[in-house]
C-alpha atoms as a PDB file:
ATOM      1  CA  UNK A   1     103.200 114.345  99.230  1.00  0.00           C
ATOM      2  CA  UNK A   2     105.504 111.520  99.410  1.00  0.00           C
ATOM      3  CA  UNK A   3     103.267 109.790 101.695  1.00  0.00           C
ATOM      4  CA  UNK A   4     100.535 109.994 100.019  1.00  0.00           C
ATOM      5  CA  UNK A   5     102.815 108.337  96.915  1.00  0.00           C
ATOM      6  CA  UNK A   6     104.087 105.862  98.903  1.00  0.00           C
ATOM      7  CA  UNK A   7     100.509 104.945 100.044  1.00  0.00           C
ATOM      8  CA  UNK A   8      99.000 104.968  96.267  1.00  0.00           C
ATOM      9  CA  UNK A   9     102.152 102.600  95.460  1.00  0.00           C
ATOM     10  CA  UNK A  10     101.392  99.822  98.185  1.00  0.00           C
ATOM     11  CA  UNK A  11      97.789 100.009  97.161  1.00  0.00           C
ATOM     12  CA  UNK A  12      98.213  99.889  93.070  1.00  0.00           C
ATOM     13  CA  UNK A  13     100.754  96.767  94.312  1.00  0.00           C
ATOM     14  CA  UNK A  14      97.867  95.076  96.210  1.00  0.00           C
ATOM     15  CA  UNK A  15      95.358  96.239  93.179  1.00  0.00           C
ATOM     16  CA  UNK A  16      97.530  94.277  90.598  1.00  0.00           C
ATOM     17  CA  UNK A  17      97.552  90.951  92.667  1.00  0.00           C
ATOM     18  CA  UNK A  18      94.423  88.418  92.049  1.00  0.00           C
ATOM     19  CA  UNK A  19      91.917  87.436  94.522  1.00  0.00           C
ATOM     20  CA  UNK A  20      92.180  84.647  96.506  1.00  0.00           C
ATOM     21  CA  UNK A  21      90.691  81.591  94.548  1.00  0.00           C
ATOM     22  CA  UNK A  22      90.025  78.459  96.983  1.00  0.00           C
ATOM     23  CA  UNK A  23      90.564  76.809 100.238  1.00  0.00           C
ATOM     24  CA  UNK A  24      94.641  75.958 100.620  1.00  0.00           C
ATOM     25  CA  UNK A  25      95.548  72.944  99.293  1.00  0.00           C
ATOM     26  CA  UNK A  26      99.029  73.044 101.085  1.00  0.00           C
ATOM     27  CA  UNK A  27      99.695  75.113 104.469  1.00  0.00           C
ATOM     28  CA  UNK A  28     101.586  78.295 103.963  1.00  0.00           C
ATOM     29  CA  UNK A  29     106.059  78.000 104.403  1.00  0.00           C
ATOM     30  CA  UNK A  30     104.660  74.214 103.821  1.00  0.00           C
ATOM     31  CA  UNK A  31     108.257  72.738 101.624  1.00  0.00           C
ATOM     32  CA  UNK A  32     107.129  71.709  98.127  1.00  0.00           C
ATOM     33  CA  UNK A  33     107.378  68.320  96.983  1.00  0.00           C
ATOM     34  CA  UNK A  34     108.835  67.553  93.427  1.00  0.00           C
ATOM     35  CA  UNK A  35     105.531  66.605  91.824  1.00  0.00           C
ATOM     36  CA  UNK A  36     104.133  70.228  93.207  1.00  0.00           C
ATOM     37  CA  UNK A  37     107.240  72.054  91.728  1.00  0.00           C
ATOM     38  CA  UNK A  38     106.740  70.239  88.798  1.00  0.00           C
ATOM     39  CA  UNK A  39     102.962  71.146  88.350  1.00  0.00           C
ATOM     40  CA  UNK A  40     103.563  74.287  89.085  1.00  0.00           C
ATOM     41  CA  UNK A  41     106.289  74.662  86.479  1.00  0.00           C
ATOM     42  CA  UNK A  42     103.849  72.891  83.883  1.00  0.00           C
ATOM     43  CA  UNK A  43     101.299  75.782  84.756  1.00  0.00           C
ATOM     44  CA  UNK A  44     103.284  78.339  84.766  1.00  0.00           C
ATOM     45  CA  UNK A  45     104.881  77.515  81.297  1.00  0.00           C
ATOM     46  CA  UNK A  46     101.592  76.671  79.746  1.00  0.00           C
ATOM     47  CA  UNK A  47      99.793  79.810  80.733  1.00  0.00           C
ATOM     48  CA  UNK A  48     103.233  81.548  79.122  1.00  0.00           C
ATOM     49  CA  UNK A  49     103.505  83.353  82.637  1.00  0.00           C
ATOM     50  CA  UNK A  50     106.624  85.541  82.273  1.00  0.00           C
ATOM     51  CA  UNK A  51     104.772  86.912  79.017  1.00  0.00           C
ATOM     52  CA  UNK A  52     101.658  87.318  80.686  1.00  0.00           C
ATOM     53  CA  UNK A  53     102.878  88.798  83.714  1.00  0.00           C
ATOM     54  CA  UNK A  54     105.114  91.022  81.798  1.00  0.00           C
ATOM     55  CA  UNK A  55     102.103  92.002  79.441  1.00  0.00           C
ATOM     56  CA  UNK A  56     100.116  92.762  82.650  1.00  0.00           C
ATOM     57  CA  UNK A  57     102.680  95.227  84.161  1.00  0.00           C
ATOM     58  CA  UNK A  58     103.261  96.903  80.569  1.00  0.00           C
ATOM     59  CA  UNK A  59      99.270  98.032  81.041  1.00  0.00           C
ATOM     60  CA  UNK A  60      99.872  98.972  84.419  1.00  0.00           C
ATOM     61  CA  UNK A  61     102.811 101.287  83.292  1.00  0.00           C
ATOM     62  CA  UNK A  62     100.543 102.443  80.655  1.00  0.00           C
ATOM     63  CA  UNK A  63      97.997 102.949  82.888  1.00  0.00           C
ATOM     64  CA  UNK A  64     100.135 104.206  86.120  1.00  0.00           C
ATOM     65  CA  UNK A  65     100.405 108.090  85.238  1.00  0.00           C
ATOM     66  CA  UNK A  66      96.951 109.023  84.832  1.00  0.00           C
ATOM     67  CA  UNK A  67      95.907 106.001  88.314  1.00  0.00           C
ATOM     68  CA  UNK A  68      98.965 108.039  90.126  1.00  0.00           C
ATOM     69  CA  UNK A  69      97.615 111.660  88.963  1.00  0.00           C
ATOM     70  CA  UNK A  70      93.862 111.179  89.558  1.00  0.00           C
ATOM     71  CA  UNK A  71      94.678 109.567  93.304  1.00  0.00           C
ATOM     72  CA  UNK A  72      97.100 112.405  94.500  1.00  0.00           C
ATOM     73  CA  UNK A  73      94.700 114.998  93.468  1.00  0.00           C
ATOM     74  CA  UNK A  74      91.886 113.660  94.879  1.00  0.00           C
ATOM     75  CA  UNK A  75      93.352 113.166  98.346  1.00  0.00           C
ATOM     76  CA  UNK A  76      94.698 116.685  97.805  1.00  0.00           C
ATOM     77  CA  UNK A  77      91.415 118.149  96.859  1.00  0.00           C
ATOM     78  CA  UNK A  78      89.901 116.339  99.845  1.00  0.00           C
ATOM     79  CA  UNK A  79      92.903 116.772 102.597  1.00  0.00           C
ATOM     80  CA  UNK A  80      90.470 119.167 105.320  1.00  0.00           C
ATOM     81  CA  UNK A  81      94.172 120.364 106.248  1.00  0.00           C
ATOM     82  CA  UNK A  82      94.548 122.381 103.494  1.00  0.00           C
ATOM     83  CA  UNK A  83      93.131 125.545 102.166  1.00  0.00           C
ATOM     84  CA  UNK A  84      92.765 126.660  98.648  1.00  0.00           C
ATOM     85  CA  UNK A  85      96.073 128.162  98.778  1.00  0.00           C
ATOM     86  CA  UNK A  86      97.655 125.264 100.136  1.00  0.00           C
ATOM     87  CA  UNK A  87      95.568 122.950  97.280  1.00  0.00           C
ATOM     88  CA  UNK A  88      96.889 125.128  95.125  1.00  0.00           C
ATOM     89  CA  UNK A  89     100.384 124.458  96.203  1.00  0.00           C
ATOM     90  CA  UNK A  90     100.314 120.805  96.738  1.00  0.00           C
ATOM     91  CA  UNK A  91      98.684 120.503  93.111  1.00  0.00           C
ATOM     92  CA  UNK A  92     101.470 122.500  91.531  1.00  0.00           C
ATOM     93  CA  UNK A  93     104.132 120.186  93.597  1.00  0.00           C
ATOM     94  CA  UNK A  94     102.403 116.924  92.509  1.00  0.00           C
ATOM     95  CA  UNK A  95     102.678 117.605  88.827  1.00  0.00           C
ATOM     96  CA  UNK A  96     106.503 118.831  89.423  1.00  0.00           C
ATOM     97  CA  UNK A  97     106.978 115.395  91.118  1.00  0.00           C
ATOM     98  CA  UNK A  98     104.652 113.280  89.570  1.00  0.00           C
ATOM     99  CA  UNK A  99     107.541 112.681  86.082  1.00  0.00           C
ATOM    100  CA  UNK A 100     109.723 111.544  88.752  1.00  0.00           C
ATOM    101  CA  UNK A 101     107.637 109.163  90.425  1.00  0.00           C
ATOM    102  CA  UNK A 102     106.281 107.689  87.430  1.00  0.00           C
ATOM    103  CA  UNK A 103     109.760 107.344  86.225  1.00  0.00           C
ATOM    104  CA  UNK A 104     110.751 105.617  89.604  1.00  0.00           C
ATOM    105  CA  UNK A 105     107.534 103.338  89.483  1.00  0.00           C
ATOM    106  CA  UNK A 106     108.194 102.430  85.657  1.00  0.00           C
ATOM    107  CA  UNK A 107     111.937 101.465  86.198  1.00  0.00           C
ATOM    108  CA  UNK A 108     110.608  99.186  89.569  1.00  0.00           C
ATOM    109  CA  UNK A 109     108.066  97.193  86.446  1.00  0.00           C
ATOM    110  CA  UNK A 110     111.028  96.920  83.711  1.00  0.00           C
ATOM    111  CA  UNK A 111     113.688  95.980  86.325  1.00  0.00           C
ATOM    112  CA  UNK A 112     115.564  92.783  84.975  1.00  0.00           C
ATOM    113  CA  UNK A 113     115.253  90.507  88.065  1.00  0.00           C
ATOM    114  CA  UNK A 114     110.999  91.245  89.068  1.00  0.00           C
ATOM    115  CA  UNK A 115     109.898  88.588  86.801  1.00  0.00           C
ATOM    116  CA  UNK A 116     112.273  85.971  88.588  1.00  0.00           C
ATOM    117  CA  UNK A 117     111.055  87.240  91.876  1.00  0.00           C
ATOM    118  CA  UNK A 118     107.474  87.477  90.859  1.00  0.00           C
ATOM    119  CA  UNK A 119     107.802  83.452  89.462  1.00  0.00           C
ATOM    120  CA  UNK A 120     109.391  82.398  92.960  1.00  0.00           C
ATOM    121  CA  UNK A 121     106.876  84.200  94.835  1.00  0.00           C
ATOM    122  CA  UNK A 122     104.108  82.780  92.414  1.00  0.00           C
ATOM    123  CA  UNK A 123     105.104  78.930  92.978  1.00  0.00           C
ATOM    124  CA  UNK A 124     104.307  78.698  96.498  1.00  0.00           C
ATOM    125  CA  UNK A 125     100.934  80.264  96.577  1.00  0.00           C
ATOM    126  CA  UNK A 126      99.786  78.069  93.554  1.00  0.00           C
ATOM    127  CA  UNK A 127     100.516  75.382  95.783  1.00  0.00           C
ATOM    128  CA  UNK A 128      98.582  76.502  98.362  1.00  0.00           C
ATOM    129  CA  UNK A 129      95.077  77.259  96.765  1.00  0.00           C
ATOM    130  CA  UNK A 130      95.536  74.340  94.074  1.00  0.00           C
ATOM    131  CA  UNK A 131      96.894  70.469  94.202  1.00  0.00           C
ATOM    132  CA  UNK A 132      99.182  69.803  91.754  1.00  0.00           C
ATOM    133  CA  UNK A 133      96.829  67.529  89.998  1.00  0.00           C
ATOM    134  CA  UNK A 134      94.537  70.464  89.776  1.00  0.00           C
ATOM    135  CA  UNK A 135      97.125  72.471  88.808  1.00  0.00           C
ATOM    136  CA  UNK A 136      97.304  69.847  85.808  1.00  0.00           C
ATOM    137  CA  UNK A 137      93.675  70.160  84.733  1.00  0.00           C
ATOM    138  CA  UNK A 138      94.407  73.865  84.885  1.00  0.00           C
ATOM    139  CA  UNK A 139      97.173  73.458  82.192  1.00  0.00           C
ATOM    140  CA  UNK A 140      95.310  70.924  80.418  1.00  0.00           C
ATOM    141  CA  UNK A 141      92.483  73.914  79.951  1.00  0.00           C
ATOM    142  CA  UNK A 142      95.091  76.679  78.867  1.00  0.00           C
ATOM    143  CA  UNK A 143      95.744  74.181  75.886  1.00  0.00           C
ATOM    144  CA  UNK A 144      92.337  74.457  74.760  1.00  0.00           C
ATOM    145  CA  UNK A 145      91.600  77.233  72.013  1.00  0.00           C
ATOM    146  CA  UNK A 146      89.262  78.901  74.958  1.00  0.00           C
ATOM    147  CA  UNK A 147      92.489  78.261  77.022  1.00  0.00           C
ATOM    148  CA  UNK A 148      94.631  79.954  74.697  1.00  0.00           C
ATOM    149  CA  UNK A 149      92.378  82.987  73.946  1.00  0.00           C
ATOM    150  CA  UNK A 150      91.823  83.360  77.947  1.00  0.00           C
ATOM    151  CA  UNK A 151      95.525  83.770  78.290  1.00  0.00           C
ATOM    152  CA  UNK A 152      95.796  86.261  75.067  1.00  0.00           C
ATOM    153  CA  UNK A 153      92.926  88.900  76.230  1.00  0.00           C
ATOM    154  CA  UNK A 154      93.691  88.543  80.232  1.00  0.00           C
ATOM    155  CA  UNK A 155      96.242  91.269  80.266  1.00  0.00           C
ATOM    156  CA  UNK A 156      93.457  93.672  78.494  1.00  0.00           C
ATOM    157  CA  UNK A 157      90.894  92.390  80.626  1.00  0.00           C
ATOM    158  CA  UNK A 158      93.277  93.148  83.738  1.00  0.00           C
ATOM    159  CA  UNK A 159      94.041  96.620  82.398  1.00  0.00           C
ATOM    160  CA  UNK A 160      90.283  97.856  81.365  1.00  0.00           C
ATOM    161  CA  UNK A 161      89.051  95.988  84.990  1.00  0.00           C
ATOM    162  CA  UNK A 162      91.964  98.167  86.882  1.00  0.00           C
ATOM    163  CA  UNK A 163      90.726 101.790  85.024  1.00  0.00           C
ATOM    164  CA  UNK A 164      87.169 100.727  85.549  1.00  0.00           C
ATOM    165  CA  UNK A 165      87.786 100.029  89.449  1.00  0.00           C
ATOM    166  CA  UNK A 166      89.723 103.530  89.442  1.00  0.00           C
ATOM    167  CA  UNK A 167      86.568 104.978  88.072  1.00  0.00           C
ATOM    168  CA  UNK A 168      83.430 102.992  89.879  1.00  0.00           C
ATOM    169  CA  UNK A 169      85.777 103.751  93.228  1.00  0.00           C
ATOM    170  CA  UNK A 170      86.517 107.463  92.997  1.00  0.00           C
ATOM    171  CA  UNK A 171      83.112 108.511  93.870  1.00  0.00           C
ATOM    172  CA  UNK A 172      82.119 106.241  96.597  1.00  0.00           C
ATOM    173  CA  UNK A 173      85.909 107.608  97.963  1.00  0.00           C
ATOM    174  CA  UNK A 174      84.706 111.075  97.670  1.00  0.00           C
ATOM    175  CA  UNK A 175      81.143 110.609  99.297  1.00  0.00           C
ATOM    176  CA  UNK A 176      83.246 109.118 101.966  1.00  0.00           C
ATOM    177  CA  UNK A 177      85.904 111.781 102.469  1.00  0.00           C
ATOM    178  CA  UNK A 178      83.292 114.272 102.202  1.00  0.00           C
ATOM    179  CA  UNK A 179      80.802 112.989 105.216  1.00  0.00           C
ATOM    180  CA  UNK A 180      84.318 112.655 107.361  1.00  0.00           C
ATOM    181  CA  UNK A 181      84.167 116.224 107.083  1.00  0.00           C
ATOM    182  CA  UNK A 182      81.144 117.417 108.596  1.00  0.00           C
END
C-alpha cells in the first residue's frame, strides 16, 4: 500500500509541474547573470508568484483526497495479485490509512519553507526556456487587464484541468490494466 502511495505522490508532484514551453535560452547549471536574476525577479513578482503558487497547491490539497482515493482503489481493484478477499482487505486498509496520508501530503503543501524552495528552483528554469528580455515582455503582459485576469483564474484553471485529467485518464488506465491481464 505504501508503494503504491509513494508512487501516486511522485506522479501528482510531476502532474502539478507545467509543460515544457520553448527551446532553452540558457544551458542547464548555466550561472545566472544579474540582468537574468533580475528578470526573473521582475516576473516572478509581477505574476504575484508566491500567491499564485500558493493558490495552486491550496486546490491541489483540496483536490488531493478524493485524486489519492480514486488512484489507490483503482490499482487495488486492478492488482491481478489479489483476490476479492484480498481487495477487500487492501480497500479497508487504504481508507484506515488514507487520513494519514492526506494529512502527511497536506502538511508537505503548507510547510513554511516550500514556497522559498519552489522560487529558487523556479529561477533557473525560467532562465532556461526564456531570455530575460522575454522574460520582460512576459511581465509587461501580466500588467495588462488580460494579464491580470490570466493570473487571477490560473489556479482554477490548474485545479478543474488536474480533476478533468484524473477523469479523461482513469479509463484509458483501466482498458490498459485490463488487456495486461489476459
Amino acid at each position: 500500500m505504501k508503494k503504491i502511495v509513494a508512487g501516486l505522490l511522485v506522479s501528482l508532484a510531476f502532474a502539478a509541474g507545467q509543460p515544457a514551453l520553448a527551446q532553452s535560452a540558457a544551458a542547464p547549471g548555466a550561472a545566472l547573470s544579474a540582468d537574468q536574476a533580475a528578470a526573473v525577479n521582475e516576473l516572478l513578482e509581477v505574476m504575484n508568484y508566491r500567491a499564485v503558487m500558493a493558490a495552486s497547491l491550496q486546490q491541489m490539497g483540496y483536490a488531493l483526497p478524493a485524486m489519492m482515493r480514486e488512484n489507490v482503489e483503482q490499482a487495488i481493484r486492478h492488482n491481478p495479485n489479489l483476490d476479492e478477499a484480498g481487495r477487500k482487505a487492501a480497500l479497508a486498509r487504504m481508507e484506515q490509512e488514507l487520513p494519514q496520508m492526506v494529512a502527511a501530503m497536506q502538511q508537505v503543501v503548507a510547510s513554511p519553507g516550500l514556497m522559498d524552495d519552489i522560487i529558487a528552483a523556479t529561477t533557473p528554469i525560467y532562465t532556461r526556456y526564456y531570455t530575460a528580455d522575454e522574460m520582460r515582455q512576459i511581465a509587461a503582459f501580466y500588467r495588462t487587464p488580460v494579464g491580470k485576469k490570466t493570473l487571477q483564474v490560473m489556479p482554477q484553471l490548474m485545479g478543474e484541468a488536474m480533476e478533468m485529467g484524473q477523469r479523461v485518464i482513469a479509463p484509458h488506465v483501466q482498458k490498459i490494466m485490463q488487456s495486461m491481464k489476459k
